[in-house]
N, C-alpha and C. Protein backbone atom coordinates (compact mmCIF):
# COMPACT_ATOMS: atom_id res chain seq x y z
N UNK A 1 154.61 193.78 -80.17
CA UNK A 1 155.00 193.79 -78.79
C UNK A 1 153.83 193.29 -77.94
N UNK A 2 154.56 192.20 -76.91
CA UNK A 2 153.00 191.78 -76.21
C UNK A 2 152.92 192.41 -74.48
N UNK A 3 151.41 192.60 -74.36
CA UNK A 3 151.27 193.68 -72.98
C UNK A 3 151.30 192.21 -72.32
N UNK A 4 151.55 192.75 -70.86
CA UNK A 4 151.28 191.87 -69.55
C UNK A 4 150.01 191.31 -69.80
N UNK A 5 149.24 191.99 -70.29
CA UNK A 5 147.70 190.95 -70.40
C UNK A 5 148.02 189.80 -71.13
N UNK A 6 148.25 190.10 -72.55
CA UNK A 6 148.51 188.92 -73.42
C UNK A 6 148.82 187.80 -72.84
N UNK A 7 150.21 188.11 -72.25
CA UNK A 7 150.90 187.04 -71.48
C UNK A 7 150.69 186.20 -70.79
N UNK A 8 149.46 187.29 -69.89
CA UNK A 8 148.62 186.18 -68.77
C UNK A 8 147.69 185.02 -69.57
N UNK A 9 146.94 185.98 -70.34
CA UNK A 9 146.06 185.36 -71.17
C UNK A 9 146.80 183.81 -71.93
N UNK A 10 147.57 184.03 -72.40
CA UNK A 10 148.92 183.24 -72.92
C UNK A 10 148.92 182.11 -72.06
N UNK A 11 149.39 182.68 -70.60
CA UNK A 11 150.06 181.62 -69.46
C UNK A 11 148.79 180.56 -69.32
N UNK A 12 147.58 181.41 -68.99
CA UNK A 12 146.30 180.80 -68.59
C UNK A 12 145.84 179.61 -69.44
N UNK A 13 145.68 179.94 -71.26
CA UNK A 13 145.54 178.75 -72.16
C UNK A 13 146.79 177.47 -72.17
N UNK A 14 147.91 177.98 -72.00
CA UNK A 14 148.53 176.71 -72.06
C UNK A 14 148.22 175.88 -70.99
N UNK A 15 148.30 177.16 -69.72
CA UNK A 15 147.95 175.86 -68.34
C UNK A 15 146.95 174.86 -68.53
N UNK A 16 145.65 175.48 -69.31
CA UNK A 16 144.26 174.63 -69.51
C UNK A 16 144.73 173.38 -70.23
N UNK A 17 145.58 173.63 -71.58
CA UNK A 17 146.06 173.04 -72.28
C UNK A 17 146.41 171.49 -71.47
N UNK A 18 147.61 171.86 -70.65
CA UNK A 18 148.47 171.22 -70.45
C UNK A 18 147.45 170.15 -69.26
N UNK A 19 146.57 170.82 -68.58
CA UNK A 19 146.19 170.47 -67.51
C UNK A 19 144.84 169.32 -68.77
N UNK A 20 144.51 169.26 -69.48
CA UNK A 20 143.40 168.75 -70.27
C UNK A 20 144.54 167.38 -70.83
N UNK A 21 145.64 167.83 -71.03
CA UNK A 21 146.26 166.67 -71.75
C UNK A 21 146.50 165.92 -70.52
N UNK A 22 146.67 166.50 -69.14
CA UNK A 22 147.22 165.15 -68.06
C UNK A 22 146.10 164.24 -67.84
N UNK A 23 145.07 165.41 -67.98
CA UNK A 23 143.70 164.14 -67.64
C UNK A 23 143.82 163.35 -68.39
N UNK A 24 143.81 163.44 -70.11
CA UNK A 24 143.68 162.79 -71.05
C UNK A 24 145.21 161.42 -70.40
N UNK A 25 146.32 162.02 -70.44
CA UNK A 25 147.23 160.76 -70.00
C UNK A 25 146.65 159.79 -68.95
N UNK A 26 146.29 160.15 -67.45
CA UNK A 26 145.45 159.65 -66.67
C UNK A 26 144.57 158.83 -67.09
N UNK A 27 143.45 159.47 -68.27
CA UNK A 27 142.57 158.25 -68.01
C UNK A 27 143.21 157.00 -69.20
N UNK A 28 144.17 157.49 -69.92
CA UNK A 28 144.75 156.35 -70.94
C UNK A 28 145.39 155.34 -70.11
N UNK A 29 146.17 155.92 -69.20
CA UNK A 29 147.01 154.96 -68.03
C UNK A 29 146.28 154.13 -67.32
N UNK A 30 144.95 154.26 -66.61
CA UNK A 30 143.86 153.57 -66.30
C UNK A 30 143.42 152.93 -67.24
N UNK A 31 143.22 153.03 -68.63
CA UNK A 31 142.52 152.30 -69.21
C UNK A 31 143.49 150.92 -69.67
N UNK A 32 144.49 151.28 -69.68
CA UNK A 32 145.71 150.16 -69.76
C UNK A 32 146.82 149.63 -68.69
N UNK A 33 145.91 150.17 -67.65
CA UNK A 33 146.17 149.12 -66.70
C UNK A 33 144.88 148.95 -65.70
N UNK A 34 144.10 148.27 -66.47
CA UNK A 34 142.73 147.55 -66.01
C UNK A 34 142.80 146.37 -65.75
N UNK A 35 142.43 145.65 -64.69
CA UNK A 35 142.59 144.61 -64.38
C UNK A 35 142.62 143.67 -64.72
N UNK A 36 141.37 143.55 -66.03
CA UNK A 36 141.10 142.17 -66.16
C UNK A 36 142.37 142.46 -68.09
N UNK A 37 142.78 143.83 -68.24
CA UNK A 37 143.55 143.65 -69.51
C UNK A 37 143.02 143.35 -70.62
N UNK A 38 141.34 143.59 -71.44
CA UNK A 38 140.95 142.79 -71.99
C UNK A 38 141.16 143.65 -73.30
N UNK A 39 141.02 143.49 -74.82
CA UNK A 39 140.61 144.27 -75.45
C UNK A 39 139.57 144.49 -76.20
N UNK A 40 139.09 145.89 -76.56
CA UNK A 40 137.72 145.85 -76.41
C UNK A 40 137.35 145.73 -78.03
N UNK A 41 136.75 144.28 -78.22
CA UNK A 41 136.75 144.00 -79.82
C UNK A 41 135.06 144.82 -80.29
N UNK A 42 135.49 145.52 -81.35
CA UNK A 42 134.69 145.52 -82.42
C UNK A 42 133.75 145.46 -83.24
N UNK A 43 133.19 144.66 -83.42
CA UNK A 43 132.43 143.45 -84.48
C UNK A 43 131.39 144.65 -85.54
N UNK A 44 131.67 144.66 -86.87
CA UNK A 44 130.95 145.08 -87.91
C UNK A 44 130.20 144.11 -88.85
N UNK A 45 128.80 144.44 -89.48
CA UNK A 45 128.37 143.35 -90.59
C UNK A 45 129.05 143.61 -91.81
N UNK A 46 129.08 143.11 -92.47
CA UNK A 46 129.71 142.97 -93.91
C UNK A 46 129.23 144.54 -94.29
N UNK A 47 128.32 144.66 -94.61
CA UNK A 47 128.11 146.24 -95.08
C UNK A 47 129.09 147.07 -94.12
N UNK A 48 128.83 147.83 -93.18
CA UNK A 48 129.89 148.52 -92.13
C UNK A 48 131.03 148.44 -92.12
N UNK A 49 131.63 146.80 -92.53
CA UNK A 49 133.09 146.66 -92.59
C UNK A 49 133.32 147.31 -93.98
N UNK A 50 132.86 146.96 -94.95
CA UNK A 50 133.13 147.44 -96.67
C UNK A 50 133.13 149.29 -96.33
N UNK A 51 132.47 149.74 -95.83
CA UNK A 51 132.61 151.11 -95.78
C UNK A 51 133.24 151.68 -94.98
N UNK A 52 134.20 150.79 -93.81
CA UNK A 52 135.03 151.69 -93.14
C UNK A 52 136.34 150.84 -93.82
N UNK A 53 136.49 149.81 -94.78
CA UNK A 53 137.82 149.51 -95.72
C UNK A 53 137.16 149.35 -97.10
N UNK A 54 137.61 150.35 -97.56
CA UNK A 54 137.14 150.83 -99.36
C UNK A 54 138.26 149.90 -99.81
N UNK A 55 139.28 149.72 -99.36
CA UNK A 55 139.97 149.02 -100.34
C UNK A 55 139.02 147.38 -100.49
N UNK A 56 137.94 146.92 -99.83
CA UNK A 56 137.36 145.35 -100.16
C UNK A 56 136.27 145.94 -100.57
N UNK A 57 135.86 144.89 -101.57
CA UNK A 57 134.70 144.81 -102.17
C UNK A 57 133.67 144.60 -101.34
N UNK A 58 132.52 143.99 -101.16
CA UNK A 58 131.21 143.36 -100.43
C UNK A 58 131.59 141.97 -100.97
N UNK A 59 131.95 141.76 -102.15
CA UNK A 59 131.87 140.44 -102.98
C UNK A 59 133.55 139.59 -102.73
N UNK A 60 134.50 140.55 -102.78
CA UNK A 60 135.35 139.88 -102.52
C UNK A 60 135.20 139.33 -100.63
N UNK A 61 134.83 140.37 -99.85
CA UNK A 61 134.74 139.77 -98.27
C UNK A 61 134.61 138.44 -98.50
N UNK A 62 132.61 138.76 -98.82
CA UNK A 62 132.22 137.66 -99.36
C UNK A 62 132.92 136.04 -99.40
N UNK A 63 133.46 136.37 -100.66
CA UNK A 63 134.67 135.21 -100.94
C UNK A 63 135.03 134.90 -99.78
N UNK A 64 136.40 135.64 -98.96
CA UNK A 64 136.87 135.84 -97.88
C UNK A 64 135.95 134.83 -96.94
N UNK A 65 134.69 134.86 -96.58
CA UNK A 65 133.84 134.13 -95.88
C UNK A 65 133.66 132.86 -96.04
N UNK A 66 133.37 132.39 -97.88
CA UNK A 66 132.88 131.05 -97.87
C UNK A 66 134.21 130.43 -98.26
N UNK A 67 135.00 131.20 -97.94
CA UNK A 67 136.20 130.03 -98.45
C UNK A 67 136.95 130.22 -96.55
N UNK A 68 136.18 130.75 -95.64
CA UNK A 68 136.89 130.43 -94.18
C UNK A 68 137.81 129.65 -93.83
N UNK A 69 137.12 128.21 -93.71
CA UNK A 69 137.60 127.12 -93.59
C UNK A 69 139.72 126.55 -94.07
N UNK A 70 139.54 127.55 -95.14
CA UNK A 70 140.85 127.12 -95.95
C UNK A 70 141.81 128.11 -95.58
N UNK A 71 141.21 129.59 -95.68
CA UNK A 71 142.32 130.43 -95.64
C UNK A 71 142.59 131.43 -93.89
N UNK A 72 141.76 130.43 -92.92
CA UNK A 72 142.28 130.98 -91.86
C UNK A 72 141.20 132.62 -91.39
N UNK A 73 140.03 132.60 -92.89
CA UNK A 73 139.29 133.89 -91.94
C UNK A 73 138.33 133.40 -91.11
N UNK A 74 138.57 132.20 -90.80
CA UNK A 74 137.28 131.98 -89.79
C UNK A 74 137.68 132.38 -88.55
N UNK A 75 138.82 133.29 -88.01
CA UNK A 75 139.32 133.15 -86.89
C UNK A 75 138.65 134.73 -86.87
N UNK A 76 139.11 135.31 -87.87
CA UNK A 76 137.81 136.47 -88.19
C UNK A 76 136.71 137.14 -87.60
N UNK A 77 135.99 135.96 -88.13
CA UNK A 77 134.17 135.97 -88.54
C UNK A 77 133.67 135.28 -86.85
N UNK A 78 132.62 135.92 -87.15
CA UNK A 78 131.85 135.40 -85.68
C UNK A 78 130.30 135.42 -86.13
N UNK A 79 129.37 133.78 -86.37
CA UNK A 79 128.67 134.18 -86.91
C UNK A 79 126.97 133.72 -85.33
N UNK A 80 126.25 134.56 -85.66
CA UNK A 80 125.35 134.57 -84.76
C UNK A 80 123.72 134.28 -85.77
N UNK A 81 123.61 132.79 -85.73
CA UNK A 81 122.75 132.34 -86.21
C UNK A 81 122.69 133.11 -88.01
N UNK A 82 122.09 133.75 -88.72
CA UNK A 82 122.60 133.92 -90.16
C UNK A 82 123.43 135.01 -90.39
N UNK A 83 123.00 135.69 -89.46
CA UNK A 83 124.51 137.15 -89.41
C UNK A 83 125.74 136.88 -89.24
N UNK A 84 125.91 137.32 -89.69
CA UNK A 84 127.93 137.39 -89.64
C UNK A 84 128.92 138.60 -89.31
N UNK A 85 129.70 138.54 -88.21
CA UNK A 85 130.23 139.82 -87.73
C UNK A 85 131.39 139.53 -87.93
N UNK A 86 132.11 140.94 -88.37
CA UNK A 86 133.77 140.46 -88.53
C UNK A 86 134.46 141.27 -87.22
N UNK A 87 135.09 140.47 -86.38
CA UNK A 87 136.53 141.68 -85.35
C UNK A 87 137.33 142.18 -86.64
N UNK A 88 136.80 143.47 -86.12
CA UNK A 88 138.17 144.84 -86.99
C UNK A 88 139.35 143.62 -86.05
N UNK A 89 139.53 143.76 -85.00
CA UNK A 89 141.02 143.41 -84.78
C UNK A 89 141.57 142.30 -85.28
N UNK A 90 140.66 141.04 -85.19
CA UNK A 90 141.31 140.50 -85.84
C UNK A 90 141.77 139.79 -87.06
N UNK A 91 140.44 140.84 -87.80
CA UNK A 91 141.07 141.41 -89.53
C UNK A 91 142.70 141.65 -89.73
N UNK A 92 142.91 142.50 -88.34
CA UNK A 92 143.90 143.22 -89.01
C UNK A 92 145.33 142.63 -88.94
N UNK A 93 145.18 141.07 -87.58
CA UNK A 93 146.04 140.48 -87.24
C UNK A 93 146.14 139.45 -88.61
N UNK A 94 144.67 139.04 -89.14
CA UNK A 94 144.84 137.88 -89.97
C UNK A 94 145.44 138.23 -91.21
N UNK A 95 145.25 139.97 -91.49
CA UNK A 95 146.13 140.53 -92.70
C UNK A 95 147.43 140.49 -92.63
N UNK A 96 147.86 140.84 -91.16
CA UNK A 96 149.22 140.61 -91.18
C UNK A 96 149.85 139.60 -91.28
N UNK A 97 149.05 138.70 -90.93
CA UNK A 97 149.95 136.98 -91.51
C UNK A 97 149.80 136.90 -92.75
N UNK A 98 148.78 137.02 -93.60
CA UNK A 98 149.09 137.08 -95.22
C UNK A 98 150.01 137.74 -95.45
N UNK A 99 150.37 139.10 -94.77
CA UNK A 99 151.85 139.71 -95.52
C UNK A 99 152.93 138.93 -95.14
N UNK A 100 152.98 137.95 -94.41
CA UNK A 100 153.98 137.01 -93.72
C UNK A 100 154.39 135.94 -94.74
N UNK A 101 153.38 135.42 -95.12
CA UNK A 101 153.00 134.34 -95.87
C UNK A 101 153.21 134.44 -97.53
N UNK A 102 153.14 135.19 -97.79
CA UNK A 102 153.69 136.03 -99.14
C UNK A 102 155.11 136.14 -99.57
N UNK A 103 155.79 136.18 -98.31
CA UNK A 103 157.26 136.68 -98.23
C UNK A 103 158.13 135.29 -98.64
């Protein structure tokens, strides 16, 4: 059985609750409707990318890199004098056209 305290106590956490998630909606709504609309890319080195996707090798990326030219990852790669950075995003767009391309 719950006392009048509980209850309050009760009423009080959800309000926090509820009142923490509007901010959270608020600032998502601002952040997607920003003026200039941009999105905010990414960029990992070959090491960083291999460890946040276990499913690629270092060696297969690799591949992935010197064969750019042919299979469309140069749209990928962004390279800054000998470094090479990959957009997570648009890894994930260029994966989805291989599943396209397959079909």
């Amino acid at each position: 059985m719950t006392t009048q305290t509980q209850v309050i106590i009760l009423d009080q956490n959800i309000g926090e609750i509820l009142a923490n998630l509007v901010d959270e909606l608020r600032d998502l709504k601002e952040l997607m409707s920003s003026k200039n609309n941009e999105v905010v890319r990414k960029y990992y080195t070959i090491k960083q990318f291999v460890e946040f996707h276990p499913g690629l090798s270092k060696g297969g990326l690799e591949k992935l890199i010197f064969h750019s030219d042919k299979n469309g990852f140069n749209e990928v790669i962004r390279r800054e004098g000998r470094k090479i950075l990959i957009d997570s995003i648009a890894y994930d767009t260029w994966l989805k056209k291989q599943e396209y391309k397959g079909r």
